[in-house]
Protein backbone atom coordinates (compact mmCIF):
# COMPACT_ATOMS: atom_id res chain seq x y z
CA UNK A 1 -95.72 -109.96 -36.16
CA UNK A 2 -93.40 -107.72 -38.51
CA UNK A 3 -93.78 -105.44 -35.89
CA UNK A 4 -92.88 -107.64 -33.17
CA UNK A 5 -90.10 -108.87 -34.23
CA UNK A 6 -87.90 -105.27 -34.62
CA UNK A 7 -88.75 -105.08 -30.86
CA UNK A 8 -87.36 -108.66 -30.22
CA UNK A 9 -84.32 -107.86 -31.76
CA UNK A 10 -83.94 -104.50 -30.24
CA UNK A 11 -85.24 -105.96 -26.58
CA UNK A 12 -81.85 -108.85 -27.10
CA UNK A 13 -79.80 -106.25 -28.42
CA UNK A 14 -80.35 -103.86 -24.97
CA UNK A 15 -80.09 -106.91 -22.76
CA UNK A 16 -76.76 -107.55 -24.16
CA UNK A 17 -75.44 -103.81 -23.80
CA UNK A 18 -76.70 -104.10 -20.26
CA UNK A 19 -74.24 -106.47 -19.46
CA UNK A 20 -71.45 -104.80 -20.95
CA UNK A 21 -72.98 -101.05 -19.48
CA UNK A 22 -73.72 -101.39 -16.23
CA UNK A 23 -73.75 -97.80 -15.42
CA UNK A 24 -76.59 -97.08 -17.74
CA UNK A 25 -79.35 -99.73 -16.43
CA UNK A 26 -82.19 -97.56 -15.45
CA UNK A 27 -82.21 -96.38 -18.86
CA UNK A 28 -82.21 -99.61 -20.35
CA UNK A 29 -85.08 -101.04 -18.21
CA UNK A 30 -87.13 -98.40 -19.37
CA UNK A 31 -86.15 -98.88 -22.93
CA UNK A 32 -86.78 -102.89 -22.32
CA UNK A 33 -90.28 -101.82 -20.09
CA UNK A 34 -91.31 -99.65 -23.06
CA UNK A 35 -90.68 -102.27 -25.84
CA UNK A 36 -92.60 -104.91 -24.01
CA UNK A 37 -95.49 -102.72 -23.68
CA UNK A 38 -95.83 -102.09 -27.20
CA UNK A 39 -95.42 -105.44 -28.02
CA UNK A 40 -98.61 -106.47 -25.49
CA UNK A 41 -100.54 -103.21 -27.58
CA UNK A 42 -99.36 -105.17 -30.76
CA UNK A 43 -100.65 -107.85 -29.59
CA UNK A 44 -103.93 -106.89 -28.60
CA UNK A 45 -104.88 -104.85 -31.88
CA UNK A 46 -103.71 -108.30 -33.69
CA UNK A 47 -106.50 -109.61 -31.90
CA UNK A 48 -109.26 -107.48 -32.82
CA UNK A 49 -107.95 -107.36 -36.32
CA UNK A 50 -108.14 -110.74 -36.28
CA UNK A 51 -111.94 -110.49 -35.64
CA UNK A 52 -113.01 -109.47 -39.19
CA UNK A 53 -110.26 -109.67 -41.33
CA UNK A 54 -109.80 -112.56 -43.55
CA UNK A 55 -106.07 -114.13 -43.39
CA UNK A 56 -103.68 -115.64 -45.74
CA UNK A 57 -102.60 -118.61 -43.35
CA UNK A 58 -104.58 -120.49 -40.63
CA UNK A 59 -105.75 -118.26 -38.65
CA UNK A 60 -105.24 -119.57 -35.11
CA UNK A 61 -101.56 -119.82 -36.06
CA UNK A 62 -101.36 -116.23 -36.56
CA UNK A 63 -102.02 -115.13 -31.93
CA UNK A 64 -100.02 -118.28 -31.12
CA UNK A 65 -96.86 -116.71 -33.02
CA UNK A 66 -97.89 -112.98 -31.43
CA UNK A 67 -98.30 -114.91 -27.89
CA UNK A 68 -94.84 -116.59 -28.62
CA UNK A 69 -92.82 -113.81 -29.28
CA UNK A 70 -94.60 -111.56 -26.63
CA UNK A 71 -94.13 -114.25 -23.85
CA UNK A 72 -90.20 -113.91 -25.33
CA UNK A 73 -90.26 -110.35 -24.18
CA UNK A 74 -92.02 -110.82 -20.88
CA UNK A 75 -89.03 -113.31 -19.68
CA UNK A 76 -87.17 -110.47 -20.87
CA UNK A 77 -88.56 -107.83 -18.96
CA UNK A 78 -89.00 -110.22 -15.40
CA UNK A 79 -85.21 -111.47 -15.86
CA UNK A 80 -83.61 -107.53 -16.58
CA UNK A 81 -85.69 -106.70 -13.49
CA UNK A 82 -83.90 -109.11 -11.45
């Protein structure tokens, strides 16, 4: 998650210069496409970690936060695209 959560930030912080920058939108949607993606690779090597490794806190909280935040950038990504 302490990687996820630069990307939130940064996903927010291009959505908002998007509607200030019109002019520059492809490049933002690939910026916002490219976060989301490696927030879903994130995600899925949280997984496996999850697997063997032993964790501090309960760990069924641990992919509920991941899924949280990832389904954050997903409405992200579907709203920018329309």
């Amino acid at each position: 998650m302490k990687a996820q959560s630069p990307n939130l930030v940064m996903i927010f912080t291009v959505l908002s210069e998007l509607t200030s920058e019109y002019n520059t939108m492809t490049e933002k949607n690939l910026m916002i496409r490219q976060l989301e993606h490696e927030c879903d690779n994130f995600t899925h090597r949280l997984l496996l970690l999850l697997l063997t490794f032993v964790t501090p806190i309960d760990r069924g909280d641990i992919p509920k936060l991941s899924g949280s935040i990832n389904e954050v950038l997903d409405c992200v990504d579907v709203t920018f695209d329309r």
